[in-house]
C-alpha atoms as a PDB file:
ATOM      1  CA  UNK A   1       0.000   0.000   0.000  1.00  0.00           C
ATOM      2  CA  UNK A   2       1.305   3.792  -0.729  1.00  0.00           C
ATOM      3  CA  UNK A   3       0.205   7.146   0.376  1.00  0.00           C
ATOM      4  CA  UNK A   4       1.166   9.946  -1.656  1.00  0.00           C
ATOM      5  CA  UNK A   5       0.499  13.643  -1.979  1.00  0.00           C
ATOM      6  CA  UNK A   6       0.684  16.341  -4.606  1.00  0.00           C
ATOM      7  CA  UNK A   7       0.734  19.795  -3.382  1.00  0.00           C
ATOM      8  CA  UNK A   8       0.893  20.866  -6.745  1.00  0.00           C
ATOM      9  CA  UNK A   9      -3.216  19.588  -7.619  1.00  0.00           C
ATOM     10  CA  UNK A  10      -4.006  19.200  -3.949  1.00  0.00           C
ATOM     11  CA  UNK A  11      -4.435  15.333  -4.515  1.00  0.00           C
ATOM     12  CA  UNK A  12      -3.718  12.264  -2.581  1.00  0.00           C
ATOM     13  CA  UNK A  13      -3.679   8.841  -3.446  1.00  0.00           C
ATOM     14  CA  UNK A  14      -3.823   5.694  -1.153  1.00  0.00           C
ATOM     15  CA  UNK A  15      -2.731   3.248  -3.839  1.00  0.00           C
ATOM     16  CA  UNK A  16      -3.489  -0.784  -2.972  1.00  0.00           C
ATOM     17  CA  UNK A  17      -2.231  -2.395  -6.278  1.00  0.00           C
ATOM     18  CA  UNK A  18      -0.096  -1.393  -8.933  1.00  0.00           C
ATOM     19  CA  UNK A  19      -3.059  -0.875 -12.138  1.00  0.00           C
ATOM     20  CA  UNK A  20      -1.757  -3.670 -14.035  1.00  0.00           C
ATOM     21  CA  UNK A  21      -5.124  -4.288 -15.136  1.00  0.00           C
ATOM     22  CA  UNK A  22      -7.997  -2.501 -16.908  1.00  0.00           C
ATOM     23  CA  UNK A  23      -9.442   0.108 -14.411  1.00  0.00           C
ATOM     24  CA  UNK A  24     -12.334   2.131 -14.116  1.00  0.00           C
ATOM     25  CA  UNK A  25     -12.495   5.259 -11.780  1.00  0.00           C
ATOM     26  CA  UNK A  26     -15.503   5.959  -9.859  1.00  0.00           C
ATOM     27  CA  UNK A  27     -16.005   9.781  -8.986  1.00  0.00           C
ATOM     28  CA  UNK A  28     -17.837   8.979  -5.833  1.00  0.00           C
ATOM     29  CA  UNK A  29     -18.605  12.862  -4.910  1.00  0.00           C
ATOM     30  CA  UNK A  30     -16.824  15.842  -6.037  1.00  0.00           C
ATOM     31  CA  UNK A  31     -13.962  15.264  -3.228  1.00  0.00           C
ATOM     32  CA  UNK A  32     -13.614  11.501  -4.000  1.00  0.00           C
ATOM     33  CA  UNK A  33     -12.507   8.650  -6.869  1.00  0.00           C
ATOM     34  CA  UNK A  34     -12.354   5.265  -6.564  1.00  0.00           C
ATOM     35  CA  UNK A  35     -10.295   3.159  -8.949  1.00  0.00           C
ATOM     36  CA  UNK A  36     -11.643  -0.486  -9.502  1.00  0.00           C
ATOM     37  CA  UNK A  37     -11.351  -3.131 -11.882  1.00  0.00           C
ATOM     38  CA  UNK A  38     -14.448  -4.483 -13.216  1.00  0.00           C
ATOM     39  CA  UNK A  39     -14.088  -7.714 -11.002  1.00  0.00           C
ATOM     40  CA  UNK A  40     -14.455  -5.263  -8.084  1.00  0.00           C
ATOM     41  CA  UNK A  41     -11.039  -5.341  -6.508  1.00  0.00           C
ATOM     42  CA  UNK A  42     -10.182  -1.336  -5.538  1.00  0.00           C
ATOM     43  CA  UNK A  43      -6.390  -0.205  -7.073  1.00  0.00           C
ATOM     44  CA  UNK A  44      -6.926   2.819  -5.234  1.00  0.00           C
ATOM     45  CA  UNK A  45      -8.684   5.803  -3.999  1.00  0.00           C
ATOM     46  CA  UNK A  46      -7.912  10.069  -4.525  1.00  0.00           C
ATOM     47  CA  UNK A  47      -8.779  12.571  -2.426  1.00  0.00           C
ATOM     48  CA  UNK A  48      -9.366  15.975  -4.468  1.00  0.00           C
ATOM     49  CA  UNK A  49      -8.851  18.898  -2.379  1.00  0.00           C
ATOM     50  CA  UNK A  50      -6.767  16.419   0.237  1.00  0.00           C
ATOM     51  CA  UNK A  51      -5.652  19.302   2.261  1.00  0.00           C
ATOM     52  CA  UNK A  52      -8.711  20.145   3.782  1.00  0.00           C
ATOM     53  CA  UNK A  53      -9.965  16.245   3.592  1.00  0.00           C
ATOM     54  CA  UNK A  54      -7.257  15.050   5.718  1.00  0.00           C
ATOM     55  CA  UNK A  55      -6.746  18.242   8.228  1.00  0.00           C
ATOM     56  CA  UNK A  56     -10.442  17.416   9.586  1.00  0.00           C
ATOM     57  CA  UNK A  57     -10.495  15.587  12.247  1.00  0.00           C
ATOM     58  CA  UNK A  58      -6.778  14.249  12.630  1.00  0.00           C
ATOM     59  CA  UNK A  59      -5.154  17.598  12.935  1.00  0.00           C
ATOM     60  CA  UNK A  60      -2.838  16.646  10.073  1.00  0.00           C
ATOM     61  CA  UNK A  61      -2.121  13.660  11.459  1.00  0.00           C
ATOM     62  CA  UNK A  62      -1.957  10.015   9.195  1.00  0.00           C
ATOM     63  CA  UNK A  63      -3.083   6.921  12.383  1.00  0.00           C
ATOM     64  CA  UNK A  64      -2.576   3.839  11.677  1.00  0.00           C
ATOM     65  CA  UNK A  65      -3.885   1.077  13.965  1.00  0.00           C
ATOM     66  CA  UNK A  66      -3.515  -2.228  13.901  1.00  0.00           C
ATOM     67  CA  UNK A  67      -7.360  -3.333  15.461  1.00  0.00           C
ATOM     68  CA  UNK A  68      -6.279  -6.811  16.599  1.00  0.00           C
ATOM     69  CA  UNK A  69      -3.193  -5.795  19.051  1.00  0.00           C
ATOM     70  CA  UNK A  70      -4.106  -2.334  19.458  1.00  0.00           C
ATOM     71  CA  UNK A  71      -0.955  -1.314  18.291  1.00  0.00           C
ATOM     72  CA  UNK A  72      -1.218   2.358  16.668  1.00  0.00           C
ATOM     73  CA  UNK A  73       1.579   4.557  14.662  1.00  0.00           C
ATOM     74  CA  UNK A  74       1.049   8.077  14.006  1.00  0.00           C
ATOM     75  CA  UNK A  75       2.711  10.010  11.401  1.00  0.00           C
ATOM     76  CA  UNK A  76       2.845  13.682  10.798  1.00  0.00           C
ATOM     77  CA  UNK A  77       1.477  14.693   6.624  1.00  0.00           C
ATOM     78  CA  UNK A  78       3.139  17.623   6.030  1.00  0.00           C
ATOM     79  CA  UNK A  79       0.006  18.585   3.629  1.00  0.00           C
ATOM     80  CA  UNK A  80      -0.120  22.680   3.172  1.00  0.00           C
END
């Protein structure tokens, strides 16, 4: 999995898979596209106008949590 940002178009991408296959994307609502293959599996999803998106709730901050041990990392997204 990859997170990236470009401050450039104010876009970020959580990538799952590598599109090695035909993909469709989904523009969900005006702040959100999915990209899926038509079996269903998700390659990945952007987040237009990320800064505000992902300065919400999280204070800037990217959480990951592993839900089974509890175990939680937090990393800083230095998103302008």
């Amino acid at each position: 999995m990859r997170f990236s940002y470009d401050p450039r178009y104010n876009i970020a991408y959580l990538r799952f898979h590598k599109k090695c296959a035909e993909v469709e994307t989904i523009r969900i609502s005006d702040e959100l596209v999915v990209d899926m293959a038509p079996d269903g599996m998700i390659y990945g999803i952007e987040l237009l106008n990320a800064n505000e998106q992902l300065r919400r709730e999280d204070m800037g901050k990217l959480l990951v949590i592993n839900e089974e041990t509890g175990e939680q990392t937090e990393l800083p997204l230095s998103i302008c």
